[in-house]
PDB file of N, CA and C in Angstrom:
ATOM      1  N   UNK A   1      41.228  93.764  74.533  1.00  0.00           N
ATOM      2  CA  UNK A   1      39.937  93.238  74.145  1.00  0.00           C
ATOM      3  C   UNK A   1      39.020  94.361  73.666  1.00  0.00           C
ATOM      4  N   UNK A   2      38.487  94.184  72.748  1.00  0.00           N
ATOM      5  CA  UNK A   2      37.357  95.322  72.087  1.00  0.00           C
ATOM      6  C   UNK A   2      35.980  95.370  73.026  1.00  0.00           C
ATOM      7  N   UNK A   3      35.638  94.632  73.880  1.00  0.00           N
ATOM      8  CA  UNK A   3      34.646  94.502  74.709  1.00  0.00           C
ATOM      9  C   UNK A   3      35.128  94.923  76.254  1.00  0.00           C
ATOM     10  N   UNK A   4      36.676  95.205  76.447  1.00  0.00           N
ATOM     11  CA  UNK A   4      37.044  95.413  77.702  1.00  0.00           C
ATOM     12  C   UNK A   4      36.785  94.597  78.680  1.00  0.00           C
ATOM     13  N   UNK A   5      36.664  93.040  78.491  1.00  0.00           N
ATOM     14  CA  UNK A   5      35.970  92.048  79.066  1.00  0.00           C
ATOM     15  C   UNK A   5      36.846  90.946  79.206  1.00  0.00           C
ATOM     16  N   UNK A   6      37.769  90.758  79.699  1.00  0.00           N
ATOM     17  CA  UNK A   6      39.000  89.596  79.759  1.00  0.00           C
ATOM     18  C   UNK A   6      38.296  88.199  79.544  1.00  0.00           C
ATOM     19  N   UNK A   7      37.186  88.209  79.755  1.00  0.00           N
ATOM     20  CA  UNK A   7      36.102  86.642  79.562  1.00  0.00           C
ATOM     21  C   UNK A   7      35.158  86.695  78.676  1.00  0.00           C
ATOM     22  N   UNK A   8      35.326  87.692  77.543  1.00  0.00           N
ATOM     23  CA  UNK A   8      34.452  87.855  76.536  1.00  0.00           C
ATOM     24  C   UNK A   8      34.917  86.205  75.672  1.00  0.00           C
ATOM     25  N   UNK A   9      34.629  85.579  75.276  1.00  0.00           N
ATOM     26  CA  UNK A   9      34.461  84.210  74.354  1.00  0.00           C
ATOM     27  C   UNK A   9      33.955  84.556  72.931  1.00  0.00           C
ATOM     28  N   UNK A  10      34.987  84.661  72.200  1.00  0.00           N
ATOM     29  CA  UNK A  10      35.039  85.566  70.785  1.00  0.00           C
ATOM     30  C   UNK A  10      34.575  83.741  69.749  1.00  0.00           C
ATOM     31  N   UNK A  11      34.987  82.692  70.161  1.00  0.00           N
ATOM     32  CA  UNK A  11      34.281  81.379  69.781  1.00  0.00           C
ATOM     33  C   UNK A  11      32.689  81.568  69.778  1.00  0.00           C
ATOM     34  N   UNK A  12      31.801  82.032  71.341  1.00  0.00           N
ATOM     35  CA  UNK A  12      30.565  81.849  71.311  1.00  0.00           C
ATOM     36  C   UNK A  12      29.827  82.837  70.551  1.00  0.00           C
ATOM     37  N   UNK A  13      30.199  83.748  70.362  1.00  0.00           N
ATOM     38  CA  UNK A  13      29.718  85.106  70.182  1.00  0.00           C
ATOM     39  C   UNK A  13      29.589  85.481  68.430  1.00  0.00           C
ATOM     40  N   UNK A  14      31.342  84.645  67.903  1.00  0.00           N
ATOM     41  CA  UNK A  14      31.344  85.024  66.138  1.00  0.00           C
ATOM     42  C   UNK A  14      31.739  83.685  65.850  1.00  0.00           C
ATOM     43  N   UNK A  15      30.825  82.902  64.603  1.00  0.00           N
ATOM     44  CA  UNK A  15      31.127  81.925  64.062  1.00  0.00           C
ATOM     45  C   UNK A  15      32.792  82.106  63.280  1.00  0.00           C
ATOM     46  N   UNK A  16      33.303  83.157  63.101  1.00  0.00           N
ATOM     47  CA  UNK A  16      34.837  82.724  62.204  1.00  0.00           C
ATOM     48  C   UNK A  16      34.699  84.222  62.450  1.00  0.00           C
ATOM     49  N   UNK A  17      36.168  84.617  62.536  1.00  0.00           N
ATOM     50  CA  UNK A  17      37.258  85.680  62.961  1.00  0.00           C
ATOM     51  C   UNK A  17      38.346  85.639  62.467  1.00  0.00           C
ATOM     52  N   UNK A  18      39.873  86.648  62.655  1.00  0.00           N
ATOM     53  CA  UNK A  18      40.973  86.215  62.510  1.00  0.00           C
ATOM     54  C   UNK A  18      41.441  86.018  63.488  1.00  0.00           C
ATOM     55  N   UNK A  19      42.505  86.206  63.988  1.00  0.00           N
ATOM     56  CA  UNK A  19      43.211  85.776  65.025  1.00  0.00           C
ATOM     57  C   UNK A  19      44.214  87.015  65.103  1.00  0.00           C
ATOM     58  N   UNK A  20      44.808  87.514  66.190  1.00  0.00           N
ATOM     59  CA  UNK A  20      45.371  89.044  66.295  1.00  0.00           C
ATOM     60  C   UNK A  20      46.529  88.083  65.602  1.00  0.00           C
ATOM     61  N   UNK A  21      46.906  87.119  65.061  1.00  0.00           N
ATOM     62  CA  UNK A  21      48.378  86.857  64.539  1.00  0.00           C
ATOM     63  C   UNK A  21      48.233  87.044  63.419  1.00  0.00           C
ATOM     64  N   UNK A  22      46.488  86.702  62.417  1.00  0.00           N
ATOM     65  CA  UNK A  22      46.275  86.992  61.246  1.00  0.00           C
ATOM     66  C   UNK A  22      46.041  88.843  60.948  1.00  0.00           C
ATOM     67  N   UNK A  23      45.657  88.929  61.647  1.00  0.00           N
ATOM     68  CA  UNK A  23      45.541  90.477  61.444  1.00  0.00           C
ATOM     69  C   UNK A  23      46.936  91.207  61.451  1.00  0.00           C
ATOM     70  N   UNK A  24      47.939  91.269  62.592  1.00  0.00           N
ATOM     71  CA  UNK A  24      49.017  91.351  62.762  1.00  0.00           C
ATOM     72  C   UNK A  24      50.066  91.070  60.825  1.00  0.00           C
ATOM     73  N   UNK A  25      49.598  90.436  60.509  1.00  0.00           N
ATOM     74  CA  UNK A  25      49.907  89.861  59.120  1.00  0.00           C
ATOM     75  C   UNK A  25      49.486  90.825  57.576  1.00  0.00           C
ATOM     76  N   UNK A  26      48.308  90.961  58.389  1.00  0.00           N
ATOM     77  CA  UNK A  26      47.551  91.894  57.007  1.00  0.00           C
ATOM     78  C   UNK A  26      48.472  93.311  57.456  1.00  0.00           C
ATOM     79  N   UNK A  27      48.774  94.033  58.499  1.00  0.00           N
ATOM     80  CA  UNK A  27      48.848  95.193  58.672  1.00  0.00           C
ATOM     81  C   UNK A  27      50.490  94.983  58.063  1.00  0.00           C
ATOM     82  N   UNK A  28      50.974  93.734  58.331  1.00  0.00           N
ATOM     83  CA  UNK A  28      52.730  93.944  57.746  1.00  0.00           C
ATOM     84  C   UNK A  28      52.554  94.220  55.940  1.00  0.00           C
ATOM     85  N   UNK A  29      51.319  93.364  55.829  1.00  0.00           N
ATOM     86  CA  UNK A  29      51.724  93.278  54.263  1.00  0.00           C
ATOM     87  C   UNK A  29      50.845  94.664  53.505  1.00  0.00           C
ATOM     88  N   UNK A  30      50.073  95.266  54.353  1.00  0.00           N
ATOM     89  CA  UNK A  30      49.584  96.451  53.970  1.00  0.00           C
ATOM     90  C   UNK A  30      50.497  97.809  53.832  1.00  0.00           C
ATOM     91  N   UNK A  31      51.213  97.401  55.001  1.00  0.00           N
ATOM     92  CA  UNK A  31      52.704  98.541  55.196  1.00  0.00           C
ATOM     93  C   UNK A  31      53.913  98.558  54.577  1.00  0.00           C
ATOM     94  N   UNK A  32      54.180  97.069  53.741  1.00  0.00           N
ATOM     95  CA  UNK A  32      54.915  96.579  53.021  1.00  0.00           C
ATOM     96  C   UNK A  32      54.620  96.779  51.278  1.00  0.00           C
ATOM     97  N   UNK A  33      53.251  96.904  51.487  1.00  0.00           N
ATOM     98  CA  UNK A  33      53.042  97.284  49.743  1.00  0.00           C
ATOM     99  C   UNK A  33      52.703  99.155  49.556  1.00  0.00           C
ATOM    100  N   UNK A  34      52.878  99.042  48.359  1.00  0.00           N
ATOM    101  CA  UNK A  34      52.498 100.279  47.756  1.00  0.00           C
ATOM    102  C   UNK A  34      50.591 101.026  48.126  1.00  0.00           C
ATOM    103  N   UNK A  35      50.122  99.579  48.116  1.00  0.00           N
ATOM    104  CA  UNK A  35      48.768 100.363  48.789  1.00  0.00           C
ATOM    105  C   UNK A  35      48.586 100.748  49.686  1.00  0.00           C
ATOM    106  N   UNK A  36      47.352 101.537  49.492  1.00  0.00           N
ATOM    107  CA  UNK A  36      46.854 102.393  50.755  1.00  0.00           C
ATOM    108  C   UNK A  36      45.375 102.165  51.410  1.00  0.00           C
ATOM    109  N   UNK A  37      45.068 100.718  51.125  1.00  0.00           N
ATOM    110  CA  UNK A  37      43.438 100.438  51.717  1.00  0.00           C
ATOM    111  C   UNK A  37      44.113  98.547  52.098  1.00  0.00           C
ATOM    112  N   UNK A  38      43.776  97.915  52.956  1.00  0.00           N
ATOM    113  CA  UNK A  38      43.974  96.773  52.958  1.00  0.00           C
ATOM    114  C   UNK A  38      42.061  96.431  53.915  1.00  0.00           C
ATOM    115  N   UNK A  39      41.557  95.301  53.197  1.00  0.00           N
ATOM    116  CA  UNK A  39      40.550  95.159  52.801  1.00  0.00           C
ATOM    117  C   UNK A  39      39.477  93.571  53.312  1.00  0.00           C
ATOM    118  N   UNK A  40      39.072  93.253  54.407  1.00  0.00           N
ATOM    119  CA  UNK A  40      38.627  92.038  54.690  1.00  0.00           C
ATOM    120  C   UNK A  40      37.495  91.639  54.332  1.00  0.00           C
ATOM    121  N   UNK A  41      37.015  90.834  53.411  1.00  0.00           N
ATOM    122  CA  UNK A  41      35.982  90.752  52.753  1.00  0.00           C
ATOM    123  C   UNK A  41      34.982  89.899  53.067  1.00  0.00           C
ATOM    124  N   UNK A  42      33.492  90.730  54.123  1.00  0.00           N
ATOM    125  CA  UNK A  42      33.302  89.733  54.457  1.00  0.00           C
ATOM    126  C   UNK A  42      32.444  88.467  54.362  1.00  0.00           C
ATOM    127  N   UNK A  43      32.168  88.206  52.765  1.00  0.00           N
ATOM    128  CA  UNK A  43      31.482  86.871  53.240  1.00  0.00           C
ATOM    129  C   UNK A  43      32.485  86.052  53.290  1.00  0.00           C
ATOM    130  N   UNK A  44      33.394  85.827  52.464  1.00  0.00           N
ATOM    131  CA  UNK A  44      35.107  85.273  52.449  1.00  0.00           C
ATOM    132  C   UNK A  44      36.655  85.555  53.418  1.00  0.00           C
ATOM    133  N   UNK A  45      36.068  86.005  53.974  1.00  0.00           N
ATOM    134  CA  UNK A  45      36.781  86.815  55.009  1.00  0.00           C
ATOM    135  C   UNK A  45      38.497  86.635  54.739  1.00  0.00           C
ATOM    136  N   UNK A  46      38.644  87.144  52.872  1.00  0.00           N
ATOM    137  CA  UNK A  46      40.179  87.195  52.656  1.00  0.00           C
ATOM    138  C   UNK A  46      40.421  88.293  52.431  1.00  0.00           C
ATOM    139  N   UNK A  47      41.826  88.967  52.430  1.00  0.00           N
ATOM    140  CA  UNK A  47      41.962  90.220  52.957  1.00  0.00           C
ATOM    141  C   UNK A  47      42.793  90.079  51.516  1.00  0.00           C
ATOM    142  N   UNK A  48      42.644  91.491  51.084  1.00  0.00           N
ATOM    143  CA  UNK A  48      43.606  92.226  49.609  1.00  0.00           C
ATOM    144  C   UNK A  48      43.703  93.571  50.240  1.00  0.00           C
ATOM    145  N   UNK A  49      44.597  93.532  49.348  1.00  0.00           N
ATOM    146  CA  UNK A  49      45.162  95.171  48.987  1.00  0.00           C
ATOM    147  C   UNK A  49      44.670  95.821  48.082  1.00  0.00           C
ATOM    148  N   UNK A  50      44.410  97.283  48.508  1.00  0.00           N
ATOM    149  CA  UNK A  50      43.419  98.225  47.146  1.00  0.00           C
ATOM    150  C   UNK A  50      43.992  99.369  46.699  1.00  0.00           C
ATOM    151  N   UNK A  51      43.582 100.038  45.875  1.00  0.00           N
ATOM    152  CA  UNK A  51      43.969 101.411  45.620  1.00  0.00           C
ATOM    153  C   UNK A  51      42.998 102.395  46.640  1.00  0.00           C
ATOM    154  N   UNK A  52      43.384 103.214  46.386  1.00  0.00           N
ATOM    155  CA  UNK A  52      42.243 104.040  47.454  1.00  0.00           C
ATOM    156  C   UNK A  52      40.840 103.945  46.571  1.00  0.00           C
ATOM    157  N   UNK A  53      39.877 104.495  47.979  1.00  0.00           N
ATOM    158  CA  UNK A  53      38.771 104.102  47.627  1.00  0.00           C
ATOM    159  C   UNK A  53      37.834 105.476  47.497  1.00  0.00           C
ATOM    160  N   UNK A  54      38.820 106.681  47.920  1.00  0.00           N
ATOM    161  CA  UNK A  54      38.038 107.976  47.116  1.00  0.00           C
ATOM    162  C   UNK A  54      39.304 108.871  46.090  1.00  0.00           C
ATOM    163  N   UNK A  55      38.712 109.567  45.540  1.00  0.00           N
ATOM    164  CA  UNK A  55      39.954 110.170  44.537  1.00  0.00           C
ATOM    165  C   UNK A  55      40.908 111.202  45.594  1.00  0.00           C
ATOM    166  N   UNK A  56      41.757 111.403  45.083  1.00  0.00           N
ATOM    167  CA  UNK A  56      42.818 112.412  45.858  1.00  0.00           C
ATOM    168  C   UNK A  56      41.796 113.449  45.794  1.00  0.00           C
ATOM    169  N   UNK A  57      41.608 114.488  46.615  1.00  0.00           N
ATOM    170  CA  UNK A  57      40.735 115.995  46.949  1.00  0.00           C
ATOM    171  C   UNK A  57      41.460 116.559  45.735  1.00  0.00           C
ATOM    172  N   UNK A  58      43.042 117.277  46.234  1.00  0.00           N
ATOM    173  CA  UNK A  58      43.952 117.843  45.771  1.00  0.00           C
ATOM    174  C   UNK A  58      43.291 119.653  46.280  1.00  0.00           C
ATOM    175  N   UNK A  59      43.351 119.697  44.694  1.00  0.00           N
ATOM    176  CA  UNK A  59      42.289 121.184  44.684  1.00  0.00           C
ATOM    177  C   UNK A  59      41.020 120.992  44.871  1.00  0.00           C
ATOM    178  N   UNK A  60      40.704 122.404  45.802  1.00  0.00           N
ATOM    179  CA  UNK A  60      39.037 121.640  46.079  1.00  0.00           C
ATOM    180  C   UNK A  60      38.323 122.473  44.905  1.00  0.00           C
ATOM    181  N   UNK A  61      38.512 122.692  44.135  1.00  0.00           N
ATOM    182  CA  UNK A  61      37.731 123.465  42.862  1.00  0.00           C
ATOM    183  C   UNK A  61      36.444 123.190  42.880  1.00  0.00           C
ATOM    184  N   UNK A  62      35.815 122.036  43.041  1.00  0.00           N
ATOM    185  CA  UNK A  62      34.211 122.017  43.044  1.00  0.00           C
ATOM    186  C   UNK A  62      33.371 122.762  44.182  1.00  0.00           C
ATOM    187  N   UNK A  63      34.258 123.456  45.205  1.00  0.00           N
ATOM    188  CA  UNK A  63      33.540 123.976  46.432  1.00  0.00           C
ATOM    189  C   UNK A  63      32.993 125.574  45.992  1.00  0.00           C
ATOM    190  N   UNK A  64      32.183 125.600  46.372  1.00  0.00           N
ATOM    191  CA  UNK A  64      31.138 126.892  46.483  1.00  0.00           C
ATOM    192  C   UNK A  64      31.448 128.281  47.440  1.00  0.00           C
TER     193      UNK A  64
END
């Protein structure tokens, strides 16, 4: 439990959630694709796959 609370009531507390079976789901198909960001969006709360969301560093050439 994220609250450490065995009687936390995740119904009273958040109008809509996933369910650890839906999440469990996103992490297969995140590990299963080529991407590297998997993504829950939330006023729609549907989950995609992204490219990354900063550029590779690589060389740090812009540092001082």
């Amino acid at each position: 439990m994220a609250t450490d609370d065995a009687g936390y009531d995740y119904d009273a507390a958040f109008k809509r959630y996933h369910s650890s079976e839906e999440m469990a789901e996103f992490l297969l198909a995140l590990y299963d694709s080529d991407a590297c960001v998997g993504a829950v969006d939330r006023n729609s709360f549907e989950f995609s796959l992204q490219a990354p969301r900063f550029d590779y560093a690589g060389k740090r050439v812009n540092l001082r």
